[in-house]
Protein backbone atom coordinates (compact mmCIF):
# COMPACT_ATOMS: atom_id res chain seq x y z
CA UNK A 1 212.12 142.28 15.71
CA UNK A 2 208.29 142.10 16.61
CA UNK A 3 207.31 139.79 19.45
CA UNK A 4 204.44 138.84 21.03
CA UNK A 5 204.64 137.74 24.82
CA UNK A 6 201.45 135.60 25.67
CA UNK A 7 200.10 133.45 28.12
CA UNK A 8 197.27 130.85 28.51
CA UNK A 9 195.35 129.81 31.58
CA UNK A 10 193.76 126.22 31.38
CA UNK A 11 191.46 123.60 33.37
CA UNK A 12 194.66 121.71 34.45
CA UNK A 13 198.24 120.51 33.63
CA UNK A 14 198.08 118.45 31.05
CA UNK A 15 196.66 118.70 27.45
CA UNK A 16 196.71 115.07 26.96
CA UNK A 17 194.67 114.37 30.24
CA UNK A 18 192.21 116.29 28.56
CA UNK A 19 193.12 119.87 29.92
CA UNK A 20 191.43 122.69 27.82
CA UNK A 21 192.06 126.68 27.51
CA UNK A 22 190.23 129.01 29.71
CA UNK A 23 192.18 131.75 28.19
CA UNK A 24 194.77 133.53 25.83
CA UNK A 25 197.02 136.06 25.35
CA UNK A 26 199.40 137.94 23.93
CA UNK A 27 201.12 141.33 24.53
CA UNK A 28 203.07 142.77 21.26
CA UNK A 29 206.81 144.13 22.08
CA UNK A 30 207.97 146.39 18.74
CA UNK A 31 211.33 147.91 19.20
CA UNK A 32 211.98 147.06 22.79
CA UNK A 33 208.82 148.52 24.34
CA UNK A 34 205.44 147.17 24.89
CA UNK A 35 202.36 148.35 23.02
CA UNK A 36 200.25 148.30 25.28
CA UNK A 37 197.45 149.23 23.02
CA UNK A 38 198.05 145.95 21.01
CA UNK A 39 196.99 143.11 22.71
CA UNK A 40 194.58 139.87 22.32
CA UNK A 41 192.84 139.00 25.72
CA UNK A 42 190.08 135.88 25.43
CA UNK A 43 188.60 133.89 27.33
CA UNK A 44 187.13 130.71 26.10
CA UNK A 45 184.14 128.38 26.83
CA UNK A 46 186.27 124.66 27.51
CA UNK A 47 183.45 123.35 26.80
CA UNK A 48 183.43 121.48 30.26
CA UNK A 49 183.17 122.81 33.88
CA UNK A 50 186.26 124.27 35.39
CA UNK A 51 187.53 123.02 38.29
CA UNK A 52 187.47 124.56 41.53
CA UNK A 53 191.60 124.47 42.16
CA UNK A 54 191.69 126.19 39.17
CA UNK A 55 188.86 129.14 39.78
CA UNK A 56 190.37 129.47 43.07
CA UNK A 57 193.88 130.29 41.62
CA UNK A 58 192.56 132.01 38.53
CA UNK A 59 189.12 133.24 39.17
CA UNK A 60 187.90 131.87 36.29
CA UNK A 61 184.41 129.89 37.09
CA UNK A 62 181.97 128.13 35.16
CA UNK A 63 180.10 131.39 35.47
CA UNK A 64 182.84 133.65 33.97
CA UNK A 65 183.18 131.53 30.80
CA UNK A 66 179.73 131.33 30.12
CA UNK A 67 178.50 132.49 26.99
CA UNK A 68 182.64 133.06 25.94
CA UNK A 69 183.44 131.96 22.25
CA UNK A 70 184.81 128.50 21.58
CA UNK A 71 188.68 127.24 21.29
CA UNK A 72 188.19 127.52 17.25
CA UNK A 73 187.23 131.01 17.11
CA UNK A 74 189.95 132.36 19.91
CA UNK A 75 192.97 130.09 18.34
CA UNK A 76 192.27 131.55 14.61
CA UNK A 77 192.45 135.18 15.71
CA UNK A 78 195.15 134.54 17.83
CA UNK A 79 196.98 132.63 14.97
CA UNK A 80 196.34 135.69 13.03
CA UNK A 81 197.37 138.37 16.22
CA UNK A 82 200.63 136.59 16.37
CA UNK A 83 201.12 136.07 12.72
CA UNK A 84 205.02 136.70 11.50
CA UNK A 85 205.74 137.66 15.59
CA UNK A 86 208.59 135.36 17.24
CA UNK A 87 206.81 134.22 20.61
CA UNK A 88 208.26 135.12 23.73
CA UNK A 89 206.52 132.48 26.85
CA UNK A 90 208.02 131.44 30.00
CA UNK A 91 208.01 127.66 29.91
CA UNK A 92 207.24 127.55 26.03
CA UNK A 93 206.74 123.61 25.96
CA UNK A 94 203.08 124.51 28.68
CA UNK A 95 201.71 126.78 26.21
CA UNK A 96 202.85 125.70 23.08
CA UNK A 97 201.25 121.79 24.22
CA UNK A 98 197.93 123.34 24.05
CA UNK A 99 198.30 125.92 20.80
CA UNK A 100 199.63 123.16 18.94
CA UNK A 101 197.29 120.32 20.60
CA UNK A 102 193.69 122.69 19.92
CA UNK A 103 195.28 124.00 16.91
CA UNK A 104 195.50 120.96 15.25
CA UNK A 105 192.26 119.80 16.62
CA UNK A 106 190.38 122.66 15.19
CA UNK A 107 192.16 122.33 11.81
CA UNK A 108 194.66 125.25 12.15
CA UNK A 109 197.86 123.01 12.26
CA UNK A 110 200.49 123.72 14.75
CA UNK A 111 201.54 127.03 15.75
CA UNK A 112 204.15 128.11 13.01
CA UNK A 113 206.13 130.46 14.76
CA UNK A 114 209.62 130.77 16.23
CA UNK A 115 209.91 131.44 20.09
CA UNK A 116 212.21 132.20 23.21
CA UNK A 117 211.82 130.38 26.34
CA UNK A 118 211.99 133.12 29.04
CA UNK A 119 212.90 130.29 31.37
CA UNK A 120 216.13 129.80 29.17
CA UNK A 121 217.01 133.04 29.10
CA UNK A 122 216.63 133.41 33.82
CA UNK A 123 218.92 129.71 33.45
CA UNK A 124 221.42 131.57 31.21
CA UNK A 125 221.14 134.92 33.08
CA UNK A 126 221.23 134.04 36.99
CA UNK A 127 222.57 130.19 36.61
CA UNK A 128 219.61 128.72 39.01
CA UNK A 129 217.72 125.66 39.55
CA UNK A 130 214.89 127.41 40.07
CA UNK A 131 213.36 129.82 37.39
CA UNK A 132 209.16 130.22 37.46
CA UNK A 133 207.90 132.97 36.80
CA UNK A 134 207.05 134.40 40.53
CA UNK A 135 210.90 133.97 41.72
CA UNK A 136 211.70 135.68 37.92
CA UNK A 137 209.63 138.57 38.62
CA UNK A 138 211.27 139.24 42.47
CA UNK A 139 214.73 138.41 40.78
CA UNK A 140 213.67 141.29 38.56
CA UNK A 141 211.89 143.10 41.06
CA UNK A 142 208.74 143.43 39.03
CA UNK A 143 205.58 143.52 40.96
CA UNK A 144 202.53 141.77 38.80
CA UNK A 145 199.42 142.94 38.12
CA UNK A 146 196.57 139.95 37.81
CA UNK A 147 199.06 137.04 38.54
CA UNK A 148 197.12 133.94 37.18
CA UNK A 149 195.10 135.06 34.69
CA UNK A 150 196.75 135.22 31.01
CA UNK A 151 197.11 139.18 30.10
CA UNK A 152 198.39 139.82 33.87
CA UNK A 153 200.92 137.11 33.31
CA UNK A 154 201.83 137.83 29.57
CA UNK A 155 202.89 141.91 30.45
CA UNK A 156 204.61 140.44 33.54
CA UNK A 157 206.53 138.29 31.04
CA UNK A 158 206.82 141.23 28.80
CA UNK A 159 208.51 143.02 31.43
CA UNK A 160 210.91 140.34 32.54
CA UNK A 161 211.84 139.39 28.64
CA UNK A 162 212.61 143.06 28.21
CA UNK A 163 214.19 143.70 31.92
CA UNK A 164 216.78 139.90 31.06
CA UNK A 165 217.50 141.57 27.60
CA UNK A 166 218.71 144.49 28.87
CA UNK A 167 220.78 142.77 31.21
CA UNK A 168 222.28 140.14 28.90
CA UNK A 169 222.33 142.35 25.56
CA UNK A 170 219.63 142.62 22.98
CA UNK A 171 221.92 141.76 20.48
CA UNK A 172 222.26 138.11 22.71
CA UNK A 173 218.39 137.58 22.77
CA UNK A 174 218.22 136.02 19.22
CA UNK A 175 220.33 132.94 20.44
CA UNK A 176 217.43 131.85 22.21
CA UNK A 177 215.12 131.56 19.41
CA UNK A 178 213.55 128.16 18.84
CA UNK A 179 211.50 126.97 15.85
């Protein structure tokens, strides 16, 4: 199975509050390992200024966004990046609310593929209330690189989807794939 573990950073929480992407991407996991010469890592112009809660947890400013391509360009070489890949994102229904929302907008449709909740697979693995993505990575005992910004937080979720596989069975993983 090819995956691709990605990530987005935005200007706020929701999409239909008119939230926009700062930033995508993806990490590609090919038999169990990581390539870690096969990513996608873009930022994006929103198109508006970023607010400061968010530069001050992500770093992204108004400043680092300037000049950065627009939400059309990114989304249709990510749609192509990801292209026959099942996604693997921790709290799919985030990420996937602004793929589908921008994808739509900018005439790509929805995103088409087939994904894994990581946060489904910490609920089936340790049973707790509790499962984002900093108390998954100590569970784990992963240390992140670049928490809050999307590449940093899609090959920490890379690790974690491949460290909870282990653990539960690869052969288990595929029960958690959603379309």
């Amino acid at each position: 199975m090819d995956f691709v573990v990605l990530d987005t950073e935005t200007t706020g929480l929701d999409v239909n509050r008119g939230a926009r992407l700062l930033e995508i991407a993806g990490v590609r996991v090919r038999n169990w390992h990581i390539v870690e010469d096969d990513v996608f890592d873009n930022l994006i112009d929103p198109g508006c200024m970023v607010p400061l809660t968010i530069t001050s947890l992500t770093g992204i400013s108004d400043f680092t966004v300037k000049d950065m391509p627009p939400v059309e360009k990114v989304l249709r070489d990510f749609f192509r990046f990801v292209e026959g890949s099942i996604l693997v994102i921790h709290n799919a229904p985030f990420d996937l609310s602004f793929l589908n929302h921008f994808g739509e907008r900018c005439g790509l449709g929805r995103i088409p593929n087939s994904y894994i909740d990581t946060i489904e697979m910490s609920r089936s693995l340790f049973r707790r209330d509790r499962n984002n993505l900093d108390i998954l990575l100590a569970r784990l005992g992963i240390v992140a690189d670049s928490r809050h910004r999307a590449l940093g937080d899609a090959m920490a979720t890379a690790r974690a989807f491949l460290a909870m596989s282990e653990k539960m069975g690869k052969e288990s993983v595929t029960r958690f794939i959603r379309k």
